[in-house]
N, C-alpha and C. Protein backbone atom coordinates (compact mmCIF):
# COMPACT_ATOMS: atom_id res chain seq x y z
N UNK A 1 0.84 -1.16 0.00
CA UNK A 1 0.00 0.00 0.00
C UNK A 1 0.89 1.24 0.00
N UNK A 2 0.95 2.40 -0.87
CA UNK A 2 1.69 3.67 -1.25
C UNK A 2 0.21 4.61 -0.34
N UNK A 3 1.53 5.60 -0.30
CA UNK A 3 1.01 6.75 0.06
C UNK A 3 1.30 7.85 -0.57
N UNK A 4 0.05 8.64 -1.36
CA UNK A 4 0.05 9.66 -1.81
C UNK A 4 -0.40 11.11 -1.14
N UNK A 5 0.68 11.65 -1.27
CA UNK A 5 0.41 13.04 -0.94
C UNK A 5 -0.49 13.81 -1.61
N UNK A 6 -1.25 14.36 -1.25
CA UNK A 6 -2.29 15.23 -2.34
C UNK A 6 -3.19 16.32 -1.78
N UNK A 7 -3.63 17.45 -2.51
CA UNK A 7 -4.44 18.21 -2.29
C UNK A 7 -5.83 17.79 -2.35
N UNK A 8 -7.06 18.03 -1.57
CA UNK A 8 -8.20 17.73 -1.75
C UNK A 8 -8.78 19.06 -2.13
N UNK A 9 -9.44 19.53 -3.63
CA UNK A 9 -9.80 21.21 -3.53
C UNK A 9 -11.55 20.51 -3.50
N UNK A 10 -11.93 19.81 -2.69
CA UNK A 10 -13.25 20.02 -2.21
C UNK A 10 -13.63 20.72 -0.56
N UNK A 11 -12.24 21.05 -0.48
CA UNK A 11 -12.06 21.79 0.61
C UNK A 11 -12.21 22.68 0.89
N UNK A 12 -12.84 24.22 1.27
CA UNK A 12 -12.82 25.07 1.41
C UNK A 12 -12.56 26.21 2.31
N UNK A 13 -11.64 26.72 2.79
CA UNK A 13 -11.83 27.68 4.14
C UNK A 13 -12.88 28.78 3.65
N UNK A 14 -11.90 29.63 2.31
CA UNK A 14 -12.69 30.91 1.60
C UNK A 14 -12.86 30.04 0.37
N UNK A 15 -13.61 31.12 -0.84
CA UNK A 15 -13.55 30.27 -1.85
C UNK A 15 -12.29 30.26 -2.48
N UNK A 16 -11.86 29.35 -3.09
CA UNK A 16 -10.49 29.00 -3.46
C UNK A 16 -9.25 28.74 -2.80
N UNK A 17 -9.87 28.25 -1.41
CA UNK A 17 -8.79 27.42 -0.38
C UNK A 17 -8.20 26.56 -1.01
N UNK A 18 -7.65 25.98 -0.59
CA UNK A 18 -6.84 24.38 -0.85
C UNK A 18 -6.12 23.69 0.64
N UNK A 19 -6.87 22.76 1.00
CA UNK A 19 -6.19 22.30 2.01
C UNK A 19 -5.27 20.72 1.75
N UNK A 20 -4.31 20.85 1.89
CA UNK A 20 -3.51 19.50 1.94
C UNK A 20 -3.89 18.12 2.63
N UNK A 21 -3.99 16.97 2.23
CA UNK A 21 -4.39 15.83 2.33
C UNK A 21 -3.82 14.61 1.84
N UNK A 22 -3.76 13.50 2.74
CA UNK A 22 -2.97 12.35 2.21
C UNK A 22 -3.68 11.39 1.72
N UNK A 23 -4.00 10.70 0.81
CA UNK A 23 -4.60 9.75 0.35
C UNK A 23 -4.12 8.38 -0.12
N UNK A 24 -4.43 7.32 0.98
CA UNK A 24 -3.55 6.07 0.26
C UNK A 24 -3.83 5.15 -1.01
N UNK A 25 -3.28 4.44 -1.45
CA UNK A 25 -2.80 4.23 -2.86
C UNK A 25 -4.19 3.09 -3.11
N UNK A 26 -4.46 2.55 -2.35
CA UNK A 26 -5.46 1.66 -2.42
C UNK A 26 -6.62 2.29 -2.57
N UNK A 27 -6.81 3.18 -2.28
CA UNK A 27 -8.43 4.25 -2.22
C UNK A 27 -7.58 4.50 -3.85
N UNK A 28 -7.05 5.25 -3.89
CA UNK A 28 -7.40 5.56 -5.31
C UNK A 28 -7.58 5.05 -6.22
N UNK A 29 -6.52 3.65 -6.08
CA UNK A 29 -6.98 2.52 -7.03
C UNK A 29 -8.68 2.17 -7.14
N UNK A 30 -9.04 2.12 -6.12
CA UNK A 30 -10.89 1.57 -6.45
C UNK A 30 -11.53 2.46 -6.80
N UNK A 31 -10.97 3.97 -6.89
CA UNK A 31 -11.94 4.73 -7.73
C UNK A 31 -11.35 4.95 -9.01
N UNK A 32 -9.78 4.62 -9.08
CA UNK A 32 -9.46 4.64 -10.84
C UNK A 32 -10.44 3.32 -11.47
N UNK A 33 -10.77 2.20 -10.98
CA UNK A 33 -11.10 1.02 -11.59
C UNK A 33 -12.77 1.36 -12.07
N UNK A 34 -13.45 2.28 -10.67
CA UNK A 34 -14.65 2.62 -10.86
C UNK A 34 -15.19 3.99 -11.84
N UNK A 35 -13.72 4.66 -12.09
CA UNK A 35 -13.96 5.70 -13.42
C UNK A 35 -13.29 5.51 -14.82
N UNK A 36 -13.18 4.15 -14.60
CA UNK A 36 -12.66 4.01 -16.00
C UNK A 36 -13.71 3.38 -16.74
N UNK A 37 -14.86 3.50 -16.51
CA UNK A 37 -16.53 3.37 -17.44
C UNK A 37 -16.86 4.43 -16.95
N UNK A 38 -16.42 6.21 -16.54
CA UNK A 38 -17.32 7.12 -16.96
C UNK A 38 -16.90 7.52 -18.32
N UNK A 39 -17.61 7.96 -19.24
CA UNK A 39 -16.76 8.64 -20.17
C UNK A 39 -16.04 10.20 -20.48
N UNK A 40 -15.19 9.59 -21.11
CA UNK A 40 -13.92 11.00 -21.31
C UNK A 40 -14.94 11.94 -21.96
N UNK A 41 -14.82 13.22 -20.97
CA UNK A 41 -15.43 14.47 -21.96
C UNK A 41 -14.79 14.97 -23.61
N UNK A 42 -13.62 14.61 -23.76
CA UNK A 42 -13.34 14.69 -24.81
C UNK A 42 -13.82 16.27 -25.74
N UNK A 43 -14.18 16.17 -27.09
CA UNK A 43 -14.52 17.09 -27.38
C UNK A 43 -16.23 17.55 -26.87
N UNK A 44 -16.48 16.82 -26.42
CA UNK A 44 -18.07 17.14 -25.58
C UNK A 44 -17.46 18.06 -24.64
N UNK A 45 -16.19 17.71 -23.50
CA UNK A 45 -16.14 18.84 -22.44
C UNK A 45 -15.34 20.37 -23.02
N UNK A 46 -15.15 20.33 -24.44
CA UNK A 46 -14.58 21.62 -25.36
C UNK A 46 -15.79 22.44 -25.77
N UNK A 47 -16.66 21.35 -26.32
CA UNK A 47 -17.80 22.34 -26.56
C UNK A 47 -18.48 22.54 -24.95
N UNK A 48 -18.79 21.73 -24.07
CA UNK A 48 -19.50 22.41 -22.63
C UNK A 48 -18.87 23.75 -22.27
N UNK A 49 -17.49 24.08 -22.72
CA UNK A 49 -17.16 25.13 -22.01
C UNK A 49 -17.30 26.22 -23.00
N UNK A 50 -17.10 25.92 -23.98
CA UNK A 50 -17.12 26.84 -25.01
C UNK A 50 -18.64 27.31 -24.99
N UNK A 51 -19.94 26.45 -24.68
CA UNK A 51 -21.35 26.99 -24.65
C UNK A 51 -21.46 28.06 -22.90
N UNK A 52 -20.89 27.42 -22.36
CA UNK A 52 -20.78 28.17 -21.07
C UNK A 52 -19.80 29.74 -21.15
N UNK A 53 -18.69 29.87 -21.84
CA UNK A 53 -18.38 31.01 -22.23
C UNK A 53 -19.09 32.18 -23.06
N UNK A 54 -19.70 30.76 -24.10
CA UNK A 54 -21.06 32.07 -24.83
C UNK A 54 -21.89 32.43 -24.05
N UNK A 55 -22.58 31.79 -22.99
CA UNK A 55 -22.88 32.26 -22.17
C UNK A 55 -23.17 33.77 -20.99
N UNK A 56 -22.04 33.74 -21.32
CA UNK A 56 -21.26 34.82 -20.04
C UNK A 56 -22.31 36.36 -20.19
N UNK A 57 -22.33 36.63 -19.64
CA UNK A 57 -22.88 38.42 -19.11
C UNK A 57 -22.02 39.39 -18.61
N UNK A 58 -21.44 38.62 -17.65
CA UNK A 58 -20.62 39.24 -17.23
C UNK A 58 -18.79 38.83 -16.95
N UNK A 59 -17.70 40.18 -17.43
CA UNK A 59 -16.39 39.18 -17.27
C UNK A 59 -15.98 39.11 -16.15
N UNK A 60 -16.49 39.03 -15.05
CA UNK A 60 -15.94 38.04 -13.93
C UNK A 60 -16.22 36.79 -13.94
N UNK A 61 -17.13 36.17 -14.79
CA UNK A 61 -17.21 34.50 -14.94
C UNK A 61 -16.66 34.48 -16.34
N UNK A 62 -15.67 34.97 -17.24
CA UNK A 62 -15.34 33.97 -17.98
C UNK A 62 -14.35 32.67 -17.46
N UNK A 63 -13.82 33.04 -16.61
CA UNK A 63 -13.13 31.47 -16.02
C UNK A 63 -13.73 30.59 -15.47
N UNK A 64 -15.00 30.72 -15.19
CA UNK A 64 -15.95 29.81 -15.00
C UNK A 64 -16.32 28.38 -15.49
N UNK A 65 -16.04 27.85 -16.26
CA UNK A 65 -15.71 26.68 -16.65
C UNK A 65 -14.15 26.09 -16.32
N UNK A 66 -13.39 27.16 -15.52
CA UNK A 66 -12.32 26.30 -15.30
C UNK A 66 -12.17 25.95 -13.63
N UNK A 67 -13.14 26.92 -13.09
CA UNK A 67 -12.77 26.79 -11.51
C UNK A 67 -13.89 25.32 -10.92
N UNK A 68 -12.83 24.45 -10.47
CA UNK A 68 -13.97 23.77 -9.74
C UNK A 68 -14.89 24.06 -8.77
N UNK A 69 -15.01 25.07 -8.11
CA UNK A 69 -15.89 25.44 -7.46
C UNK A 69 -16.85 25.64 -8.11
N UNK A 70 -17.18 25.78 -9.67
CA UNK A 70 -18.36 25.99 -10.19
C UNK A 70 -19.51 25.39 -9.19
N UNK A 71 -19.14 23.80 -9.01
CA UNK A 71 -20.92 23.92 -8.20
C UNK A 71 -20.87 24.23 -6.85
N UNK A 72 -20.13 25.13 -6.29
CA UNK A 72 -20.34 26.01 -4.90
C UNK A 72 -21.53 27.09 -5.54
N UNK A 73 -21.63 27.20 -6.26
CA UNK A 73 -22.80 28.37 -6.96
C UNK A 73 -24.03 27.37 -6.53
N UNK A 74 -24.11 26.29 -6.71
CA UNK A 74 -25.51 25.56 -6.53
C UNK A 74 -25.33 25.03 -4.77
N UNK A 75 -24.61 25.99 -3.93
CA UNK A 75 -24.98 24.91 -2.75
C UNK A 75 -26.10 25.55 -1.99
N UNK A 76 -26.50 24.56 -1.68
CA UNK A 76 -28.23 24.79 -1.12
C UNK A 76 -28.82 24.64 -1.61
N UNK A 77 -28.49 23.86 -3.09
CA UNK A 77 -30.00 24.25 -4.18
C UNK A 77 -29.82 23.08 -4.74
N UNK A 78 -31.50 22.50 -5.22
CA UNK A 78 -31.45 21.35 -6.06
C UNK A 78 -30.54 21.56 -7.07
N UNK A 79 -30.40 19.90 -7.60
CA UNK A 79 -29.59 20.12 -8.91
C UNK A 79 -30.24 18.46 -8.97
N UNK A 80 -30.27 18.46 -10.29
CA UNK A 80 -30.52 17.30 -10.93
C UNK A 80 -29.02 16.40 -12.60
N UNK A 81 -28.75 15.85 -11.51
CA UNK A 81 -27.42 15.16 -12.06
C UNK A 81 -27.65 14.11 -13.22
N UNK A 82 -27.79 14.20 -14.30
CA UNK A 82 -28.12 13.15 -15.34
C UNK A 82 -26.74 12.34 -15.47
N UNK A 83 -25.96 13.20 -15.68
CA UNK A 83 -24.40 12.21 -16.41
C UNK A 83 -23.39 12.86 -15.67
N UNK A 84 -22.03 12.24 -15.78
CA UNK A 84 -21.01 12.62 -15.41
C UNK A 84 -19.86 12.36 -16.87
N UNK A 85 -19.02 13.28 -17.26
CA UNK A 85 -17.89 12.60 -17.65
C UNK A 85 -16.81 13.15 -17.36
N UNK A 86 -15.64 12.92 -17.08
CA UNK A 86 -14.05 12.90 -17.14
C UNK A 86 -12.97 13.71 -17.72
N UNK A 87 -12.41 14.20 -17.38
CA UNK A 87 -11.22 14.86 -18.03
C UNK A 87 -10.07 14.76 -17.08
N UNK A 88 -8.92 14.49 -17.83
CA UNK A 88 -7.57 14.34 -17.50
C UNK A 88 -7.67 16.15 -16.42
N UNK A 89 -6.87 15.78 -15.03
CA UNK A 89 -6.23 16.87 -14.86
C UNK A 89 -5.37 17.66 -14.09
N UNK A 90 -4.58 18.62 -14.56
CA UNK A 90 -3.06 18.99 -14.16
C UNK A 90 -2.94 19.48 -12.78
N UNK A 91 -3.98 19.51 -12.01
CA UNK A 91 -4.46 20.00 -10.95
C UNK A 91 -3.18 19.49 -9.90
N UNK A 92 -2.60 19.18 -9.10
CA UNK A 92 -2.24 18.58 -7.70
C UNK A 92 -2.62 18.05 -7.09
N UNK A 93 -3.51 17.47 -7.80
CA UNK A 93 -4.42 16.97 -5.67
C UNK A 93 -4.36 15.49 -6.29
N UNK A 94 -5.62 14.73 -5.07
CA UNK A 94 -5.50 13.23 -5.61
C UNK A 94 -5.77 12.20 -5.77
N UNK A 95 -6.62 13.20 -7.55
CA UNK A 95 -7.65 12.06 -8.44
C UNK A 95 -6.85 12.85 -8.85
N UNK A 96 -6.53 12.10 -10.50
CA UNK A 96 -5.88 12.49 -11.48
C UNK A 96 -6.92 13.10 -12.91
N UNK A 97 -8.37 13.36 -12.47
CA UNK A 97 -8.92 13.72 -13.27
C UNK A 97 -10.05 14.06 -12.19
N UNK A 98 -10.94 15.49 -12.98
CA UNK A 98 -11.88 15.86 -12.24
C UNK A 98 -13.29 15.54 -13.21
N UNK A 99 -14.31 15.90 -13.02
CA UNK A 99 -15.49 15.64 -13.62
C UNK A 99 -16.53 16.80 -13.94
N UNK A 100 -16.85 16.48 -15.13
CA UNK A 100 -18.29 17.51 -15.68
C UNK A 100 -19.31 16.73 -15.57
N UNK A 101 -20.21 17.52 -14.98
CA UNK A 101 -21.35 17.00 -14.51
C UNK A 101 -22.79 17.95 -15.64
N UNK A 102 -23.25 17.17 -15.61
CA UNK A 102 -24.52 17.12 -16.82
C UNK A 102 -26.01 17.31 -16.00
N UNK A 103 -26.51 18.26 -16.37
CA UNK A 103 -28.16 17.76 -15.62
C UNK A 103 -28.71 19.21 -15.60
N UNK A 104 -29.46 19.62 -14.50
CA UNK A 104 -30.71 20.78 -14.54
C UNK A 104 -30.48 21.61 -13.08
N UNK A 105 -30.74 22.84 -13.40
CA UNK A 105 -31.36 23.44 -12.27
C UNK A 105 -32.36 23.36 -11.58
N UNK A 106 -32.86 22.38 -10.47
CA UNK A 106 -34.53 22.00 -10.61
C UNK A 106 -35.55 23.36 -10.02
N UNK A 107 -34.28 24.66 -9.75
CA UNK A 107 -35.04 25.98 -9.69
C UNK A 107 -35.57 26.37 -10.56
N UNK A 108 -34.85 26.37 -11.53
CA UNK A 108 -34.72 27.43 -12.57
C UNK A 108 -35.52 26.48 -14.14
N UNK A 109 -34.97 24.99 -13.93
CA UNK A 109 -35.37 24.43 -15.10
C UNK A 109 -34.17 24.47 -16.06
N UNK A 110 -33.15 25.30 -15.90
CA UNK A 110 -32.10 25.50 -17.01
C UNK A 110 -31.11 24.10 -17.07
N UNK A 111 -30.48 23.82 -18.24
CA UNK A 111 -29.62 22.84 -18.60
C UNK A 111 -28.14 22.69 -17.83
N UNK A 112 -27.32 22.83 -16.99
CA UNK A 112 -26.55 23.26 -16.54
C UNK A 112 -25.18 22.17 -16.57
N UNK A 113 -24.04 22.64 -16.70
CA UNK A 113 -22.61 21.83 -17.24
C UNK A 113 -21.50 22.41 -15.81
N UNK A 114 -21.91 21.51 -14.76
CA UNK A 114 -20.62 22.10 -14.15
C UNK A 114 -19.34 21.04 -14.02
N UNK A 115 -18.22 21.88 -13.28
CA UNK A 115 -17.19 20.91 -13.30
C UNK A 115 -16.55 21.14 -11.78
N UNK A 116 -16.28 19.80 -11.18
CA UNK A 116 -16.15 19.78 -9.95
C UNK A 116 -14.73 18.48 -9.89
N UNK A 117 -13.36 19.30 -8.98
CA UNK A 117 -12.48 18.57 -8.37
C UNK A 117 -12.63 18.10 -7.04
N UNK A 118 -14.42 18.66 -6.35
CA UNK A 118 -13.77 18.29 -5.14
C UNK A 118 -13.82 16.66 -4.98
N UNK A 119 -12.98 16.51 -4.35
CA UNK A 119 -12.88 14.77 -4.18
C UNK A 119 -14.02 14.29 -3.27
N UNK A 120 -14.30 14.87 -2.33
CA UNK A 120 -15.70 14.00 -1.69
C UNK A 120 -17.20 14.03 -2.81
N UNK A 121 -17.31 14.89 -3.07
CA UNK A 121 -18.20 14.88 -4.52
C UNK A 121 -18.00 13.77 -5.84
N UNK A 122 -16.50 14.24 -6.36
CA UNK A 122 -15.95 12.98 -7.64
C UNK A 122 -16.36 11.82 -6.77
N UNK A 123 -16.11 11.15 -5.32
CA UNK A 123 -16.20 10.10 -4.85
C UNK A 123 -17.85 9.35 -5.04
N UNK A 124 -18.72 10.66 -3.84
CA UNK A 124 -20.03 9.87 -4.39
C UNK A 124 -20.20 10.07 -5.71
N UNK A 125 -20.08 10.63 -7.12
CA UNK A 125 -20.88 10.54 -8.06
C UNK A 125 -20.29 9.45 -8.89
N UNK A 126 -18.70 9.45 -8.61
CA UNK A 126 -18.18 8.39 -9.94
C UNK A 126 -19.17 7.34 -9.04
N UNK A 127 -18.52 6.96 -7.93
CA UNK A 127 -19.79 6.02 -7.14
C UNK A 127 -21.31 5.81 -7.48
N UNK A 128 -21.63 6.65 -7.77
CA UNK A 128 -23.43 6.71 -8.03
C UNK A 128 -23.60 6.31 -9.86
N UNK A 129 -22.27 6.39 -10.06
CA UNK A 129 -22.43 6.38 -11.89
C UNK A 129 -22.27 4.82 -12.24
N UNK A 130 -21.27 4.35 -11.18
CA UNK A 130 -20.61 2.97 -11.10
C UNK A 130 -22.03 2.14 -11.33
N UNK A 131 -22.91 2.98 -10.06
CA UNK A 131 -23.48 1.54 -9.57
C UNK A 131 -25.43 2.08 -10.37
N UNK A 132 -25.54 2.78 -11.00
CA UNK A 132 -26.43 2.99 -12.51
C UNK A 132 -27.24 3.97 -11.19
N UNK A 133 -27.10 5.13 -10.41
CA UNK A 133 -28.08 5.61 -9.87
C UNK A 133 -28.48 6.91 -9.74
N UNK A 134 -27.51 6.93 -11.04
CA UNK A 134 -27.99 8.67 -11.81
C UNK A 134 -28.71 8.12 -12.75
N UNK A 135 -30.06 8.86 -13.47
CA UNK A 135 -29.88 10.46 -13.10
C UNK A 135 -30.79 10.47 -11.20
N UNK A 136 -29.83 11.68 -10.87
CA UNK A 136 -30.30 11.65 -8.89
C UNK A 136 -30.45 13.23 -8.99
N UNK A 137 -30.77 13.70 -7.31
CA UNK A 137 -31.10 14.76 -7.36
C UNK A 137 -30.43 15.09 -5.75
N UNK A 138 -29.79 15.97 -5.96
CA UNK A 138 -28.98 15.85 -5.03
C UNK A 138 -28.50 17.85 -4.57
N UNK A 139 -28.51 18.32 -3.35
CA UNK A 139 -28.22 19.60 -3.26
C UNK A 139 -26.68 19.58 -2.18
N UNK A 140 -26.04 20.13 -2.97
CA UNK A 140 -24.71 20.35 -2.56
C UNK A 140 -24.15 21.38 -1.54
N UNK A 141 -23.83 20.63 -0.61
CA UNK A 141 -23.50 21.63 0.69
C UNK A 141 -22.14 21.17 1.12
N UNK A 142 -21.91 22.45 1.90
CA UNK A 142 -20.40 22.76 2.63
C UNK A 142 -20.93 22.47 3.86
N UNK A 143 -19.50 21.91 4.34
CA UNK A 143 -20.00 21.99 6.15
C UNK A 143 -19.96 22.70 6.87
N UNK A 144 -20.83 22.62 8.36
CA UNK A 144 -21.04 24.13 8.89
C UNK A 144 -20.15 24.40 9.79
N UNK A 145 -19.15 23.19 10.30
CA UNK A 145 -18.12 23.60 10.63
C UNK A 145 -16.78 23.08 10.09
N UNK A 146 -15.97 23.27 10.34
CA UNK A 146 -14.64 23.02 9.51
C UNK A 146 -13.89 22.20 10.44
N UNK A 147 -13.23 21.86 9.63
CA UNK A 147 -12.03 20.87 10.27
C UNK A 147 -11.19 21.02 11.10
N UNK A 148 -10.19 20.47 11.61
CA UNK A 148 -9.03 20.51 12.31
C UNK A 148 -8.31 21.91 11.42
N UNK A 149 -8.03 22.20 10.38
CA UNK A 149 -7.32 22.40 9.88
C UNK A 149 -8.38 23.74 8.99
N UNK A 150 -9.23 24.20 9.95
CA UNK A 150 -9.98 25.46 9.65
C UNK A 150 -10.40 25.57 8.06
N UNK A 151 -10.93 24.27 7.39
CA UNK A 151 -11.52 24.26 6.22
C UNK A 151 -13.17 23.47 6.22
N UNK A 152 -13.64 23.94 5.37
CA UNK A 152 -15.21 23.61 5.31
C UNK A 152 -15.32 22.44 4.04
N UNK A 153 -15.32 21.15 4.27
CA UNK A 153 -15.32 20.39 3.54
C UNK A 153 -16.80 20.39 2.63
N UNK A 154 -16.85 19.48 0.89
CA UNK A 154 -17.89 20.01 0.59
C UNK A 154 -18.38 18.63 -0.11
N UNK A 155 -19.63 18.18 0.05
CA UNK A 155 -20.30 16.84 -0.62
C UNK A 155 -21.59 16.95 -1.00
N UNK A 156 -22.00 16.06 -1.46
CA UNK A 156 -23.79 15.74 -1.72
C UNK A 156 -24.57 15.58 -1.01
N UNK A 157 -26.07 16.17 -0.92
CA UNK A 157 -26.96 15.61 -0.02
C UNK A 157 -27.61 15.31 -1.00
N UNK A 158 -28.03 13.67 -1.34
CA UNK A 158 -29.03 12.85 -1.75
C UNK A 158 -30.57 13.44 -1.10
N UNK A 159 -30.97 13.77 -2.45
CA UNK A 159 -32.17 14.30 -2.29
C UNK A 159 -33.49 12.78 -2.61
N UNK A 160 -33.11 12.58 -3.79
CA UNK A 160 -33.64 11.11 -4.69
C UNK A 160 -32.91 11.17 -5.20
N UNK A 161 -32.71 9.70 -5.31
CA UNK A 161 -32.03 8.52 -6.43
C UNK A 161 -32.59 8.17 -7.66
């Protein structure tokens, strides 16, 4: 069993914390085995961002398709998760790829493409993709208190499956 050093950015103190985290070699292995049937965004995650840039209103979100915090914008709020897929990435931390997530605003009704590194999130959804129990509905929250290490960790609340 190896031990990897790694960043977890589902972490948050402010937005765009990063808190440091160790992750052993065996955990990652069972979620490389369990994301290697999501599929690669490929040129699907070129055009998601490229429709999300046309998008824009305003230029403080054109980097918006690159920050994983994108779905900190939906916490507290339904979201309806149809698909997940994959992209390689250069990030530090430790999954070697983060995920675009596919599905709806169940406020708003709108189509929505976000992309999320945090690792307790990638965990349940590659998880929920593994085992066929998307599309789910799920509202994404931070915790209300923080860690040892003065960060607000961030995951799913299973709304329906």
């Amino acid at each position: 069993m190896t031990e990897a050093t790694a960043t977890d950015p589902g972490t948050t103190e402010a937005p765009g914390s990063i808190v440091p985290r160790a992750v052993q070699g065996d955990v990652i292995d069972a979620y490389e085995s369990m994301i290697s049937a999501v599929p690669d965004a490929g040129q699907e995650g070129i055009e998601s961002i490229l429709r999300q840039l046309a998008a824009v209103t305003d230029p403080a979100a054109l980097d918006t398709p690159w920050q994983a915090g994108g779905l900190a914008d939906f916490v507290g709020r339904q979201i309806i998760v149809r698909g997940i897929r994959k992209m390689p990435s250069d990030y530090p931390g430790p999954l070697p790829w983060f995920l675009i997530i596919d599905g709806q605003d169940v406020t708003t009704g709108a189509e929505i493409h976000l992309t999320t590194g945090a690792v307790s999130v990638v965990a349940q959804l590659v998880k929920a993709f593994a085992e066929s129990w998307l599309p789910a509905v799920f509202i994404p929250r931070v915790s209300d208190r923080p860690t040892k290490d003065g960060y607000y960790p961030m995951h799913l609340e299973v709304v329906r499956g």
